[in-house]
Every structure is written in structure tokens, then in C-alpha cells.
C-alpha atoms as a PDB file:
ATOM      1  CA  UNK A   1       0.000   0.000   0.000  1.00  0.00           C
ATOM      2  CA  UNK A   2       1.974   3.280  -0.689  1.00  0.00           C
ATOM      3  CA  UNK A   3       2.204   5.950   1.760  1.00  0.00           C
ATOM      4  CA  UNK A   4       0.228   8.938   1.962  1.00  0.00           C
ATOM      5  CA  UNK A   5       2.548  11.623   0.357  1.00  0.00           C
ATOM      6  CA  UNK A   6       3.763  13.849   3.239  1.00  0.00           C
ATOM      7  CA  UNK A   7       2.438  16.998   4.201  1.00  0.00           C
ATOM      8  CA  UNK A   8       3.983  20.075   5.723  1.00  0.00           C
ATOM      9  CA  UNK A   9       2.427  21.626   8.613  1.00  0.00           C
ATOM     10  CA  UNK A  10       3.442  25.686  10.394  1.00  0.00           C
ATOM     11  CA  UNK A  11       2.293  26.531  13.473  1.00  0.00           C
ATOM     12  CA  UNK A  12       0.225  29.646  13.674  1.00  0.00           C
ATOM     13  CA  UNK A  13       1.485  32.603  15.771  1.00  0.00           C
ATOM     14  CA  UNK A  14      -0.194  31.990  19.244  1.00  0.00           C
ATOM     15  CA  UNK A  15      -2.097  34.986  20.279  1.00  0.00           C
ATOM     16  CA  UNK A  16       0.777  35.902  23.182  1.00  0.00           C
ATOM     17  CA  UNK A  17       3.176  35.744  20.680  1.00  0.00           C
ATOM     18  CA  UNK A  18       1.045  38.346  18.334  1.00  0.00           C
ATOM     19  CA  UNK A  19       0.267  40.386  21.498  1.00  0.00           C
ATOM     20  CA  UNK A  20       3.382  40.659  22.674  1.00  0.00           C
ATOM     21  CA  UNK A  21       4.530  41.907  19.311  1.00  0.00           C
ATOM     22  CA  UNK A  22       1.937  44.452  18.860  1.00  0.00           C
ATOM     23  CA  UNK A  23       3.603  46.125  22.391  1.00  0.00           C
ATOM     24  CA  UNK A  24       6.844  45.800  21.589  1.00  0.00           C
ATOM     25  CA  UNK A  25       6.353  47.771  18.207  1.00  0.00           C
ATOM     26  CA  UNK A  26       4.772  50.352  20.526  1.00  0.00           C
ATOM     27  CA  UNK A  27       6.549  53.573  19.924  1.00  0.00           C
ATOM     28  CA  UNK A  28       7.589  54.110  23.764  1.00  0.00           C
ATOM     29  CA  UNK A  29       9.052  50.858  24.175  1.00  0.00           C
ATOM     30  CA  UNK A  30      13.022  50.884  23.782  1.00  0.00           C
ATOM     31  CA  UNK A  31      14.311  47.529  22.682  1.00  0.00           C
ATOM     32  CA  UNK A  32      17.885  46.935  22.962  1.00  0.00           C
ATOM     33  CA  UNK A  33      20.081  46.135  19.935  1.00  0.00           C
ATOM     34  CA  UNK A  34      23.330  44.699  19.911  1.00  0.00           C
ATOM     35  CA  UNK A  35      26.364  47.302  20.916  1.00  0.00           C
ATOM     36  CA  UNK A  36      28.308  48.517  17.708  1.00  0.00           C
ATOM     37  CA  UNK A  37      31.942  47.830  17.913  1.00  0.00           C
ATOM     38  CA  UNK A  38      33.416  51.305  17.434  1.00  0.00           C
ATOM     39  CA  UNK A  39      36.134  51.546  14.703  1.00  0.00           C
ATOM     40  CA  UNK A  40      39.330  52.604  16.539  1.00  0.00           C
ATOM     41  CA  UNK A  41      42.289  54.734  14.705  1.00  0.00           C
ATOM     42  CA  UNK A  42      45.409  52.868  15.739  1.00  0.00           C
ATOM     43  CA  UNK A  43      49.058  52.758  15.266  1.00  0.00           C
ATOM     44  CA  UNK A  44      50.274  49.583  14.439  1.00  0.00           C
ATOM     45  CA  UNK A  45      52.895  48.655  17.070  1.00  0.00           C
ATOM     46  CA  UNK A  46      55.415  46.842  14.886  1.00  0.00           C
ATOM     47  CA  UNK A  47      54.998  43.243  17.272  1.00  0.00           C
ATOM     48  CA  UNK A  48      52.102  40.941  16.329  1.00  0.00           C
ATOM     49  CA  UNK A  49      51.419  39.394  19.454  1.00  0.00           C
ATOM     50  CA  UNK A  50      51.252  43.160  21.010  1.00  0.00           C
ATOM     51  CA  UNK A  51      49.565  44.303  18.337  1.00  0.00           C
ATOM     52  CA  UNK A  52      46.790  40.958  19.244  1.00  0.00           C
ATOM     53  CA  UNK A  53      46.285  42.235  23.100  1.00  0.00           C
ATOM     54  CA  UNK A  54      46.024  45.839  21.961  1.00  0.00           C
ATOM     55  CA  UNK A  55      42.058  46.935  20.962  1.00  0.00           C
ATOM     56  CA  UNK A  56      42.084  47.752  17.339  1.00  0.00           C
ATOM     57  CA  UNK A  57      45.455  46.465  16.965  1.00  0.00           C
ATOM     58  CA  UNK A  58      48.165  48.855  17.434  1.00  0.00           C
ATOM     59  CA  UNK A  59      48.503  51.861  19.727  1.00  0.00           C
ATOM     60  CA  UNK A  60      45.261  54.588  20.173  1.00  0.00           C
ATOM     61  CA  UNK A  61      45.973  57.400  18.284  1.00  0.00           C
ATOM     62  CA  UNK A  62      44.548  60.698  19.710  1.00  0.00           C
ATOM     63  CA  UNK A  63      45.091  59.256  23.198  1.00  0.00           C
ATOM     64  CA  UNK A  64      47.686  59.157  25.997  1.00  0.00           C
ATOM     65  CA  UNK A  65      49.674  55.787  26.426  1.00  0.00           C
ATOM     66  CA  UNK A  66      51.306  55.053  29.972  1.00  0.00           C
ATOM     67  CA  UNK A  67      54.354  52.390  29.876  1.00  0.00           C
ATOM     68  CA  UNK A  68      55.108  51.775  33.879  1.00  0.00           C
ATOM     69  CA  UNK A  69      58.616  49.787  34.495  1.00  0.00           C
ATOM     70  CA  UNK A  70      60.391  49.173  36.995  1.00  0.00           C
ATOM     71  CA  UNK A  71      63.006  50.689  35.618  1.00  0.00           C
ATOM     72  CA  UNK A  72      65.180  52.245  32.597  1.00  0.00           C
ATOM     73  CA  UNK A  73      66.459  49.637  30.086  1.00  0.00           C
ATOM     74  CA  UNK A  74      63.292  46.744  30.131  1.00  0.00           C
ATOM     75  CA  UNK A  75      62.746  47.415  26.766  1.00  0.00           C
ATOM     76  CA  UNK A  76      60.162  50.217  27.157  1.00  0.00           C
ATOM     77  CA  UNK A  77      61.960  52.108  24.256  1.00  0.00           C
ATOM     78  CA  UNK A  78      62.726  49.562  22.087  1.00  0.00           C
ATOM     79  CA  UNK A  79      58.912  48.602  22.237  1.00  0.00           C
ATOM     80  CA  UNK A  80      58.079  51.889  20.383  1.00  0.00           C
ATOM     81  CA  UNK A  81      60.600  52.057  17.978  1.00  0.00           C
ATOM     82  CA  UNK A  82      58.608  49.775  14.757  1.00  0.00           C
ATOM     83  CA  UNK A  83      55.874  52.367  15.082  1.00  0.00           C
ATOM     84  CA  UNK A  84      58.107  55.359  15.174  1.00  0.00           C
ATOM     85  CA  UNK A  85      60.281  54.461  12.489  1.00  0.00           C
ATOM     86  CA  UNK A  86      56.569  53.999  10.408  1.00  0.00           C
ATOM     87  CA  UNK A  87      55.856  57.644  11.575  1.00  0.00           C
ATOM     88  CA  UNK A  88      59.380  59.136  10.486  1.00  0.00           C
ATOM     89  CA  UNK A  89      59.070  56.843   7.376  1.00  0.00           C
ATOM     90  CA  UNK A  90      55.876  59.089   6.204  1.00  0.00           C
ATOM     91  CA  UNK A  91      57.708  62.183   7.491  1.00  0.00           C
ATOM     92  CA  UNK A  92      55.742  62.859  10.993  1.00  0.00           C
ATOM     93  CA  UNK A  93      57.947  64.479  13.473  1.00  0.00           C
ATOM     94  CA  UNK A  94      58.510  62.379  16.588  1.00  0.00           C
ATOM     95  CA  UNK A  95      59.180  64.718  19.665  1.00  0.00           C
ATOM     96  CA  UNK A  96      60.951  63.332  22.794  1.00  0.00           C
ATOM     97  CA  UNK A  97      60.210  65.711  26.010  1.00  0.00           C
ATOM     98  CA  UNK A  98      62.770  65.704  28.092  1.00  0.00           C
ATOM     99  CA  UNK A  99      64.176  61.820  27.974  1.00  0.00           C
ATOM    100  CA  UNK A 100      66.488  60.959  31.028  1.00  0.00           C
ATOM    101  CA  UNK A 101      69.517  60.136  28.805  1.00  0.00           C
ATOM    102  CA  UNK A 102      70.591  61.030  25.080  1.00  0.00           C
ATOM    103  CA  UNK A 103      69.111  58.893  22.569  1.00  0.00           C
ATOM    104  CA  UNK A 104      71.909  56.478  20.858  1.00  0.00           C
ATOM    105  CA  UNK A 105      71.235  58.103  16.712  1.00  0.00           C
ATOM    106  CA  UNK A 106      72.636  54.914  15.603  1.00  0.00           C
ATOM    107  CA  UNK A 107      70.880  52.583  17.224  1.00  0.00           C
ATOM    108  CA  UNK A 108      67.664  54.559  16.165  1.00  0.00           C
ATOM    109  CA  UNK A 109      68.827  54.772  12.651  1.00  0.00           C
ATOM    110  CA  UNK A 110      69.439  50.982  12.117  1.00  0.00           C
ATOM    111  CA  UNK A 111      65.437  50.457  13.919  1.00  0.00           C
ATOM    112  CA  UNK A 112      64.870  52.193  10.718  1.00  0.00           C
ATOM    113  CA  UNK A 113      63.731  56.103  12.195  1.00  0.00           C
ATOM    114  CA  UNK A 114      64.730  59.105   9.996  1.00  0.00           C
ATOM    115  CA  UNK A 115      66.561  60.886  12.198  1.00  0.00           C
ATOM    116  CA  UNK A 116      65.641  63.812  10.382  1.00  0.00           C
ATOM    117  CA  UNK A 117      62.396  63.845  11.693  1.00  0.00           C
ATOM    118  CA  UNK A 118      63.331  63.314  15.410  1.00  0.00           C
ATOM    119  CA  UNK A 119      63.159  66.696  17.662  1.00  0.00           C
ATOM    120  CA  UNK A 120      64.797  65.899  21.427  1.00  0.00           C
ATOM    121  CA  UNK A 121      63.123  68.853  23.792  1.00  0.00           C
ATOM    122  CA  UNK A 122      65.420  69.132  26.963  1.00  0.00           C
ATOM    123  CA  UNK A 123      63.241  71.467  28.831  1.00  0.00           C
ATOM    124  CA  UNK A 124      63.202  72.481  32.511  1.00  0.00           C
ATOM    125  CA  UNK A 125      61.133  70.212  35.217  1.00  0.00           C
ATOM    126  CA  UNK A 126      58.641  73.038  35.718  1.00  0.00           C
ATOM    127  CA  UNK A 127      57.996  73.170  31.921  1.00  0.00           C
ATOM    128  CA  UNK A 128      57.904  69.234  30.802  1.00  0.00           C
ATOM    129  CA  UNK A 129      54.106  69.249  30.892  1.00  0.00           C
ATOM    130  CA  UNK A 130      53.438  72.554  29.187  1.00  0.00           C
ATOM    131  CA  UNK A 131      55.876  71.507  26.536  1.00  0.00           C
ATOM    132  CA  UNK A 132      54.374  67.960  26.182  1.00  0.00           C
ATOM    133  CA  UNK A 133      50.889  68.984  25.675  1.00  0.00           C
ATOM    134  CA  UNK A 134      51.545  71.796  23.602  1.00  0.00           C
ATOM    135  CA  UNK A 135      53.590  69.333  21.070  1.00  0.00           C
ATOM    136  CA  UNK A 136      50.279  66.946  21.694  1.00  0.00           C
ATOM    137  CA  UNK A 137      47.480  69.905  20.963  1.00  0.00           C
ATOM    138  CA  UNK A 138      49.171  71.571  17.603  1.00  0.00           C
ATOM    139  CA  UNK A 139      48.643  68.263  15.760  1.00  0.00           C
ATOM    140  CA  UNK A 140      52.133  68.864  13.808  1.00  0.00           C
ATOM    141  CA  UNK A 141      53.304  65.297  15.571  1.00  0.00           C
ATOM    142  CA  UNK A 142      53.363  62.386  14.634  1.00  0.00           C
ATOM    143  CA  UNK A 143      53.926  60.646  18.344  1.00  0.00           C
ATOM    144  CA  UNK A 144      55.246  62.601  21.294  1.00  0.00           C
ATOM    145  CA  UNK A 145      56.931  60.581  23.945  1.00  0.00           C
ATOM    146  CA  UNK A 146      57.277  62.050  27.632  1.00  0.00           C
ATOM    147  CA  UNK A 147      59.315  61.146  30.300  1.00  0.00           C
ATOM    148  CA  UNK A 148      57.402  61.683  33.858  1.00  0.00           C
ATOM    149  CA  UNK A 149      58.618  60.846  37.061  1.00  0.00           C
ATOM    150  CA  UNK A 150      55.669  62.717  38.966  1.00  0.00           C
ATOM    151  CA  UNK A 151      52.728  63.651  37.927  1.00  0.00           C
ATOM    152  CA  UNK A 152      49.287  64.514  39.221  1.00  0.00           C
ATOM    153  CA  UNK A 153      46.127  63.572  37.926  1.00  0.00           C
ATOM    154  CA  UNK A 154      45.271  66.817  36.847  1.00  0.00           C
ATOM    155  CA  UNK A 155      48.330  67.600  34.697  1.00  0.00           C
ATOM    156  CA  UNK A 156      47.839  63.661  33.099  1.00  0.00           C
ATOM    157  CA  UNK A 157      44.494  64.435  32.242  1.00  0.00           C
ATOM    158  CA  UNK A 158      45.376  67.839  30.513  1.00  0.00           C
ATOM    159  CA  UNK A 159      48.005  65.413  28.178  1.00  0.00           C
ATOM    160  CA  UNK A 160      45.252  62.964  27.548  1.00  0.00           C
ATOM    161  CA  UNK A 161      42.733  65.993  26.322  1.00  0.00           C
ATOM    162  CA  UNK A 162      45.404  67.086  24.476  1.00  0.00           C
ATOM    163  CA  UNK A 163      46.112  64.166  22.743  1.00  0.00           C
ATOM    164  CA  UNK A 164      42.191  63.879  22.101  1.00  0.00           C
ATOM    165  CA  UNK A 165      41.923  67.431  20.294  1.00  0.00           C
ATOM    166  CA  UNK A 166      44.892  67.004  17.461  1.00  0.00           C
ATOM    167  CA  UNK A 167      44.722  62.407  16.929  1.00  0.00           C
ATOM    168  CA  UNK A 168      48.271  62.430  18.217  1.00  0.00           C
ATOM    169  CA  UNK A 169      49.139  59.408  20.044  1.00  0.00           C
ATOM    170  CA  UNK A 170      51.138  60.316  23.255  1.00  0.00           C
ATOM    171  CA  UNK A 171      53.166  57.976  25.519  1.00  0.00           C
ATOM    172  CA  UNK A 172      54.715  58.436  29.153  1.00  0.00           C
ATOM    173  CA  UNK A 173      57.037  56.826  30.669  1.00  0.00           C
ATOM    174  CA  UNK A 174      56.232  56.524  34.923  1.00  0.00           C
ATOM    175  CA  UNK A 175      57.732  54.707  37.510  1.00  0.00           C
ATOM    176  CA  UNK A 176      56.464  51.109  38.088  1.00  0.00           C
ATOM    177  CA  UNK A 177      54.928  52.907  41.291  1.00  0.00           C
ATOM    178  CA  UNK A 178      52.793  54.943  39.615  1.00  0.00           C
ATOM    179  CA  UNK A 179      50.461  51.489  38.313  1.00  0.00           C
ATOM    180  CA  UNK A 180      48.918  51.957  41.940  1.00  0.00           C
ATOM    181  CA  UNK A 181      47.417  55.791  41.459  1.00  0.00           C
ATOM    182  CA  UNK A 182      44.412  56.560  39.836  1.00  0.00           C
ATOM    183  CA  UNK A 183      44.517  57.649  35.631  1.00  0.00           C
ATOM    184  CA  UNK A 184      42.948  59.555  32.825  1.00  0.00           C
ATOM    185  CA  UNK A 185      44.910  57.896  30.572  1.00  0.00           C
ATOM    186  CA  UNK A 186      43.371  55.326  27.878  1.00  0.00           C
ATOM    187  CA  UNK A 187      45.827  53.125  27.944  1.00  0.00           C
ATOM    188  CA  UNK A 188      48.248  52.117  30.292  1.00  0.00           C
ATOM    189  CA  UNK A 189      50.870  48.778  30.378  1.00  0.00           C
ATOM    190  CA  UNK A 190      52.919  47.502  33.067  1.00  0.00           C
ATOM    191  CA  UNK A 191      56.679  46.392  32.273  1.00  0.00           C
ATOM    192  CA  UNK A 192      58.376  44.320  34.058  1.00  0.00           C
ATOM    193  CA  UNK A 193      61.493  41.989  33.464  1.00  0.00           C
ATOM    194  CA  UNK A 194      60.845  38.158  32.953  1.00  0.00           C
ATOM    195  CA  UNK A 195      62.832  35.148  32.658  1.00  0.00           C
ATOM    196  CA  UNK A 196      63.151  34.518  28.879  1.00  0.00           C
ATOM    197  CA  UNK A 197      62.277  38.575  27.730  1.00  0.00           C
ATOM    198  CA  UNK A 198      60.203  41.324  28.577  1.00  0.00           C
ATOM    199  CA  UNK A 199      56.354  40.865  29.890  1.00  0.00           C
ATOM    200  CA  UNK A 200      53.690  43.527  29.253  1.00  0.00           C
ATOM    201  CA  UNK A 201      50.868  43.541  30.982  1.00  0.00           C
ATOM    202  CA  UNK A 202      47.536  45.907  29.923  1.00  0.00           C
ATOM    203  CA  UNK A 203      46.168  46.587  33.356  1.00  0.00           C
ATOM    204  CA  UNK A 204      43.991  49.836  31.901  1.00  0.00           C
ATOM    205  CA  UNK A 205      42.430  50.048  28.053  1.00  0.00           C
ATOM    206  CA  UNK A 206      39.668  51.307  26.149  1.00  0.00           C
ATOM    207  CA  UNK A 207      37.688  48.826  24.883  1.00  0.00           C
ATOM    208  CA  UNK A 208      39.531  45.758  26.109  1.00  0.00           C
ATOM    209  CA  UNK A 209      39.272  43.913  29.459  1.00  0.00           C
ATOM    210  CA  UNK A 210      43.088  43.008  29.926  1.00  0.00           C
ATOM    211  CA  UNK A 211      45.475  40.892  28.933  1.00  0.00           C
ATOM    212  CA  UNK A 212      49.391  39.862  29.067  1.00  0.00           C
ATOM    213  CA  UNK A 213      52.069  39.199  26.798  1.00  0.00           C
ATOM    214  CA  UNK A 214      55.624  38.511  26.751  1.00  0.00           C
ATOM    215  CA  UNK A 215      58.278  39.544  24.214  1.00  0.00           C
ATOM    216  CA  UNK A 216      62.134  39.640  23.559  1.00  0.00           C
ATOM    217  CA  UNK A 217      63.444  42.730  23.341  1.00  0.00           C
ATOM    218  CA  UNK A 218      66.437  44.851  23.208  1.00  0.00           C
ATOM    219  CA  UNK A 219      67.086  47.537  25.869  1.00  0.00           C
END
């Protein structure tokens, strides 16, 4: 005996399910959508697996950057130089406030940074902030890097609205200490020394929970 032949069958909408519709189409009811992943300008950072903890990939522009070590030498310099020599490359001006020793031109040159586009600012402790941010706000740099070993609150925040205003990517260099105190920053990374290299740690970001990585580096 053959079969019957088959037969499809849909469920009506139940009248709950109709209901429930009509109010949720109602004009005062909010419904929530999924967040939108905002687009974020970055700097690539030259090192993959940084590049894979940072949000975007690569270093905030328009934004203040802290690097806390524990002390000179870990590498903290060294991390910055594939995304400098990328900025001097394209012929952005890379300011250094006020670095605690003179920069080694050759070793800069063979990281691949036009040396010609490198300003070194050796200015007074009272004026390190005032120079930073006004190198951050005219939007004629390409990266500005700071070296801070105080700093309040108050004049962070002014570097991290200045960075804001021009797109210029801004990074400080603090004490290992300073991870402790409260920051405006967006983005701030913890450096400390490790058995086989150099561990960085994300302990504040923008879009990101958190995250560690470990790399070799040169000091």
C-alpha cells in the first residue's frame, strides 16, 4: 500500500506571541540592539602578538599611552621604535620631552627612524608638561613621547585631552609605582622583566578587558 505523500504543517502565531509583538512595536518601548563595535584609529605597534592584546590592533591614536617599568632599560623604548620608524618613514615628526639620557642616533637609525624627523626637547622640570601637551594639541606630531617621574592627575588628564583634540598618540614613561594611582589615561601597560624577555601587561584600556604578553626585546 503506498504511503500517503507527506504533508507540511506551520504553526500559527499563538495569540501571546502576536500580542506581545503588537507592544513591543509600541513607539515608547526601547528595545535593545546589539552594541556597535566602534572603529578605533590605531598605530600599528610593529609586534604581532602586542599588536593581538592591543584593541584595534596597534597603539590609540589621539590618546595618551602610559608604559610603567620598573626601571630604565626593560625594553620600554625599544617597544616603540617599529611604530616610530613607520611615523618618520611618512615624514611625521617624533618629539621626545625631556628623555632621562641622550638617545643612541645609531641605534635609532638601524630600527629604521629618519633621524631627520626626530626633535629631542630638553626642557626644565617646571615646563615638561606645558611643553608635552603643547607638542600633543598643535597636531604637527606624529607621536610625542614624555618622560614623567611625577605627575598629578590633573596635569595627566590635561596630556590625555590634548592628545584627544589634534589624533596624536602620546606615551609616558612613569615609575612602576605609579600602576597603583588613579589615571585619565586610555591606555596604560605595566613592564616588568621576565625570565626569557620582557612581559607587558595591559592593566587599563579602552575597549579591552586586559590581557598579558611577553616579548624579547632589546634595551
Amino acid at each position: 500500500m503506498p504511503a500517503p505523500p507527506a504533508t507540511s504543517v506551520v504553526a500559527a502565531p499563538s495569540r501571546d506571541s502576536a500580542a506581545l509583538e503588537t507592544v513591543l512595536r509600541h513607539p515608547g518601548v526601547w528595545r535593545r540592539k546589539s552594541p556597535a563595535v566602534a572603529a578605533v584609529d590605531v598605530l600599528p605597534s610593529g609586534h604581532a602578538v602586542l599588536d593581538a592584546l592591543l584593541p584595534g590592533g596597534g597603539w590609540p591614536r589621539g590618546a595618551l599611552c602610559e608604559l610603567l617599568s620598573e626601571h630604565d632599560g626593560l625594553g620600554e623604548c625599544s617597544l616603540l621604535l617599529p611604530a616610530l620608524a613607520a611615523l618618520t618613514r611618512a615624514r611625521r615628526r617624533v618629539v621626545l620631552v625631556a628623555p632621562p639620557y641622550i638617545p643612541y642616533a645609531p641605534a635609532l637609525a638601524a630600527a629604521g627612524i629618519d633621524l631627520q624627523h626626530v626633535v629631542q626637547i630638553d626642557a626644565a622640570h617646571a615646563d615638561t608638561h606645558w611643553t608635552a601637551e603643547q607638542c600633543l594639541r598643535s597636531g604637527c606630531c606624529g607621536a610625542v613621547l614624555h618622560w614623567l617621574a611625577h605627575g598629578d592627575y590633573r596635569e595627566l588628564r590635561r596630556l590625555q585631552l590634548a592628545a584627544e583634540s589634534s589624533g596624536t598618540p602620546g606615551f609616558v614613561f612613569r615609575p612602576l609605582a605609579a600602576a597603583s594611582q588613579a589615571s585619565p589615561s586610555a591606555l596604560r601597560l605595566r613592564i616588568t622583566s621576565a625570565a626569557d624577555g620582557t612581559r607587558f601587561e595591559l592593566i587599563k584600556c579602552r575597549g579591552r578587558v586586559g590581557g598579558t604578553t611577553q616579548l624579547r626585546l632589546r634595551a
